[in-house]
Protein backbone atom coordinates (compact mmCIF):
# COMPACT_ATOMS: atom_id res chain seq x y z
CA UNK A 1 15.51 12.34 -14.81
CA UNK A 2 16.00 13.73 -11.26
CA UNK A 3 18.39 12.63 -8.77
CA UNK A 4 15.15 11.37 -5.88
CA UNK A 5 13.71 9.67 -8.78
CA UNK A 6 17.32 8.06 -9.76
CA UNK A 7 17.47 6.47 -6.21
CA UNK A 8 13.95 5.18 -6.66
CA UNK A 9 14.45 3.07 -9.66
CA UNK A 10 17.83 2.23 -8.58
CA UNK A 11 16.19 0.49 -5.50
CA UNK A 12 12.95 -1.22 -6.82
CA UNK A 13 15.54 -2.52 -9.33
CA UNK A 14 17.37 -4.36 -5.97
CA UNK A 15 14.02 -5.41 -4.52
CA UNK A 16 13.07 -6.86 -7.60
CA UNK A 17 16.03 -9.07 -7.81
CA UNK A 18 16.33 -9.83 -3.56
CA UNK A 19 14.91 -9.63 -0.29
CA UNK A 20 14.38 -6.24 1.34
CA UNK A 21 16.46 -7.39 4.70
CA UNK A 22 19.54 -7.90 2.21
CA UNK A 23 19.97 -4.72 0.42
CA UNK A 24 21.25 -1.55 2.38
CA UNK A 25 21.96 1.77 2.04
CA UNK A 26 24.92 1.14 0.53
CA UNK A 27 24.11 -0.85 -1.74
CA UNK A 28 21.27 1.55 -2.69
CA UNK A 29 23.84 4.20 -3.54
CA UNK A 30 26.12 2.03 -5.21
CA UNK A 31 22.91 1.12 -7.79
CA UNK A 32 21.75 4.82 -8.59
CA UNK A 33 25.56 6.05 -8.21
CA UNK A 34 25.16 8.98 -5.65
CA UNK A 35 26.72 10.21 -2.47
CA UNK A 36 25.25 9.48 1.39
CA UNK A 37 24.22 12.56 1.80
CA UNK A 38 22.12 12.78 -1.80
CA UNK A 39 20.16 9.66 -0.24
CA UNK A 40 19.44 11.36 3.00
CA UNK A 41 18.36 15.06 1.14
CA UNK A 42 16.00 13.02 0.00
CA UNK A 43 14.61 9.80 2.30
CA UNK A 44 15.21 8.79 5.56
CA UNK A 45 15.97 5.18 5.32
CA UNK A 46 15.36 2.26 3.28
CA UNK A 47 11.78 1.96 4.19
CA UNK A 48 10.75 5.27 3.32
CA UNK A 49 11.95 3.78 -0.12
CA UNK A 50 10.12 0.63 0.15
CA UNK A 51 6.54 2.47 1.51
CA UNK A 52 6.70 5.19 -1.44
CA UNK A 53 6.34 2.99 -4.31
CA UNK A 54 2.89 0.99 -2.60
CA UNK A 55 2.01 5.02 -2.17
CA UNK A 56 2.37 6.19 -4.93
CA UNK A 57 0.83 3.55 -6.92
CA UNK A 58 -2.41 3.67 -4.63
CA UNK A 59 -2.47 6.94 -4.58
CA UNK A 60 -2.81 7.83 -8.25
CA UNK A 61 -5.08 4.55 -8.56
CA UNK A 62 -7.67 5.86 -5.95
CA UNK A 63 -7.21 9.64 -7.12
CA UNK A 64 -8.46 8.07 -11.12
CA UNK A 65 -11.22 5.68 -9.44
CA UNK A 66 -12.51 6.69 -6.61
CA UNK A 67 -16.44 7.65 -7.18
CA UNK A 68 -17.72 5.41 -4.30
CA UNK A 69 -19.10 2.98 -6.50
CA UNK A 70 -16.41 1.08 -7.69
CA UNK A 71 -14.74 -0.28 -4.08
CA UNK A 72 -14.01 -3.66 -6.39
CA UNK A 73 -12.10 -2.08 -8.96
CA UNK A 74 -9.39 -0.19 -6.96
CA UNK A 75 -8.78 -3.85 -4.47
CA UNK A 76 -8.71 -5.75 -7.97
CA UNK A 77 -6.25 -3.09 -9.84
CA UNK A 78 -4.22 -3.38 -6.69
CA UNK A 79 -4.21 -7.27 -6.47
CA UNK A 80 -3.26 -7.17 -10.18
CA UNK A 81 -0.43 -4.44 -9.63
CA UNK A 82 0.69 -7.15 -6.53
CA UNK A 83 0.21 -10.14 -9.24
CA UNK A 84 2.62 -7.46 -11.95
CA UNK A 85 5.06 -6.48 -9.14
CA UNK A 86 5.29 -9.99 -7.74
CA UNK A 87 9.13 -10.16 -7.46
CA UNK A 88 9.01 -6.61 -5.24
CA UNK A 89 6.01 -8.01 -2.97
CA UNK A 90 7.75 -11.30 -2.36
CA UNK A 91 11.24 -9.58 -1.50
CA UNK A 92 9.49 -7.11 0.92
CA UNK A 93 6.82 -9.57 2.53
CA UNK A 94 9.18 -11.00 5.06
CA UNK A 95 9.81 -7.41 6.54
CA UNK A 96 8.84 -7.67 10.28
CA UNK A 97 8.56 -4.60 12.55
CA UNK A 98 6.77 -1.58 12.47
CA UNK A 99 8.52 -0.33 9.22
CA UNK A 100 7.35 -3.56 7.52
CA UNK A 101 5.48 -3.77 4.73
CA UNK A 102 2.33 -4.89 6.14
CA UNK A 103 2.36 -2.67 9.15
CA UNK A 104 2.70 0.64 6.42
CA UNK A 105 -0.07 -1.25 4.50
CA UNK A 106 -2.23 -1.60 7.59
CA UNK A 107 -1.24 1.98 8.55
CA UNK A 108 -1.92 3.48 5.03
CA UNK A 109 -5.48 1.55 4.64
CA UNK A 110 -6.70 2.78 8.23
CA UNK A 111 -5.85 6.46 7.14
CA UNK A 112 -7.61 5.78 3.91
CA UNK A 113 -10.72 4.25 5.34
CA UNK A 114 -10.68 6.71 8.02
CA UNK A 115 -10.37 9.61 5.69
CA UNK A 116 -13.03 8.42 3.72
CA UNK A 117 -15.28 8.12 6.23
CA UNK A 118 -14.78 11.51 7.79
CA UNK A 119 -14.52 13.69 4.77
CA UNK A 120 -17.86 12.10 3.72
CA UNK A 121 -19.71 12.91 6.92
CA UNK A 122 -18.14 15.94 7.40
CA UNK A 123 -16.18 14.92 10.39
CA UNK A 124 -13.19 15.34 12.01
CA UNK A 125 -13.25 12.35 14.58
CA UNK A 126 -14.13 8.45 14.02
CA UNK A 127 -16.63 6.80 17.18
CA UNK A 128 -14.25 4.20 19.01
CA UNK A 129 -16.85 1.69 17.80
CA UNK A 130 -15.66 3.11 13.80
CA UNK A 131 -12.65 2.69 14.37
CA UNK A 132 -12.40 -0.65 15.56
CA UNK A 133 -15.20 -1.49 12.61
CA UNK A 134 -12.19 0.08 9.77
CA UNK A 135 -9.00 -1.67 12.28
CA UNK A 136 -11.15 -5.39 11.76
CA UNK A 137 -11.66 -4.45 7.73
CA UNK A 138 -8.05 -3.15 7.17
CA UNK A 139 -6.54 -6.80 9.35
CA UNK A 140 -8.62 -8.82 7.53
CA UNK A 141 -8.10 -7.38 4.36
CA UNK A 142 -3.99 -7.24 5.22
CA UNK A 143 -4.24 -10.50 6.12
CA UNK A 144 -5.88 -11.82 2.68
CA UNK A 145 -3.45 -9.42 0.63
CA UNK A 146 -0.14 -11.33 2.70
CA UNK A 147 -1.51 -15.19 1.54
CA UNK A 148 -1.95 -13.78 -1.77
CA UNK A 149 1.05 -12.88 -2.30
CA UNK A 150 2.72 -15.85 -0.36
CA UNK A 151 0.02 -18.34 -2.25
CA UNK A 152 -2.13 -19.68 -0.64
CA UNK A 153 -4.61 -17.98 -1.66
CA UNK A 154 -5.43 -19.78 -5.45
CA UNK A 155 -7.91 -16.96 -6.10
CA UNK A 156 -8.09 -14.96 -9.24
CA UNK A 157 -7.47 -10.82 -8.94
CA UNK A 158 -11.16 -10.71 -9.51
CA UNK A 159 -12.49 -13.37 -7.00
CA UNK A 160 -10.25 -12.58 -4.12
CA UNK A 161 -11.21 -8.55 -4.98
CA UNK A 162 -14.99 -9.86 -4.25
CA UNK A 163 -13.74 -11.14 -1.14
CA UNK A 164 -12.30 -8.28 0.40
CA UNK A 165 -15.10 -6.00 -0.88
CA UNK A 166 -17.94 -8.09 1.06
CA UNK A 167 -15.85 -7.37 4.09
CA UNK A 168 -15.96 -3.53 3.37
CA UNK A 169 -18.33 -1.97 6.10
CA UNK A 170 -21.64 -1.26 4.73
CA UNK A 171 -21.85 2.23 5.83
CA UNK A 172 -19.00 2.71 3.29
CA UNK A 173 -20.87 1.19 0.27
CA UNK A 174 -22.76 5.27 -0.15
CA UNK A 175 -19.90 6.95 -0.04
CA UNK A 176 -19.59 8.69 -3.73
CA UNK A 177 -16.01 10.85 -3.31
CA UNK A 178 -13.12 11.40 -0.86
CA UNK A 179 -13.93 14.68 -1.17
CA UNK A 180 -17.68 15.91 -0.46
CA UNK A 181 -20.08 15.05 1.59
């Protein structure tokens, strides 16, 4: 196993077991047993560490789902990795700031959205009215995924995965791939 992928597990092990705000650097290093310097060859702070393992989960999710038709399944595999993961969510929900949690997941969903929309229309700009259609979708949608998590929501992956999809723009509903036209 390599040494960046070390760290990793060494500090989704710690956010599994406590809150995000209580576990440092330090006590990163002490968990995957490496120097200051390894963690820094390799991440900039704690919340690079925290944002990489919502990315990379989404990320290979939407890169083995994505045909356009199947908006539902990617928001329910994701409320089900959230439902999985539970322990990690609820130790990183409290984050406040612009490295929180939500704010990367707000951040993340825009680009996503945005990218989507842009790649499909061949596009390299959204209209101010588009982006303020995807910013309303991606709160809303932030917003549901946060009471999830914190319960109260009493929704099922499924039902709550309809929810968010009805909110999806319907311009979006043709798109087929992130990556034609």
């Amino acid at each position: 196993m390599d040494t960046k992928q070390i760290i990793i597990d060494a500090a989704f092990s710690l956010l599994e077991k406590r809150p995000f705000e209580r576990i440092t650097v330090q006590d990163i290093l002490e968990a995957a047993h490496v120097s200051r310097g390894t963690f820094y060859k390799f991440f900039s702070d704690k919340y690079e560490l925290m944002h990489l393992y919502y990315r990379a989960y989404m990320d290979r999710s939407i890169d083995e789902n994505f045909n356009g038709h199947n908006w539902k399944e990617i928001a329910e595999k994701l409320l089900i990795f959230m439902t999985t993961k539970l322990s990690f969510f609820e130790n990183v929900k409290d984050t406040d700031g612009q490295d929180s949690f939500w704010e990367f997941l707000r951040k993340y969903s825009y680009d996503f959205y945005s990218g989507v929309k842009m790649r499909n229309e061949n596009r390299d700009f959204l209209t101010e009215r588009e982006k303020l259609t995807i910013i309303s979708h991606v709160d809303g949608s932030v917003t549901l995924l946060k009471m999830y998590i914190e319960k109260k929501i009493s929704m099922s992956p499924d039902e709550l995965a309809e929810l968010i999809c009805s909110t999806i723009p319907e311009s979006y509903q043709e798109y087929r791939t992130l990556d034609t036209p």
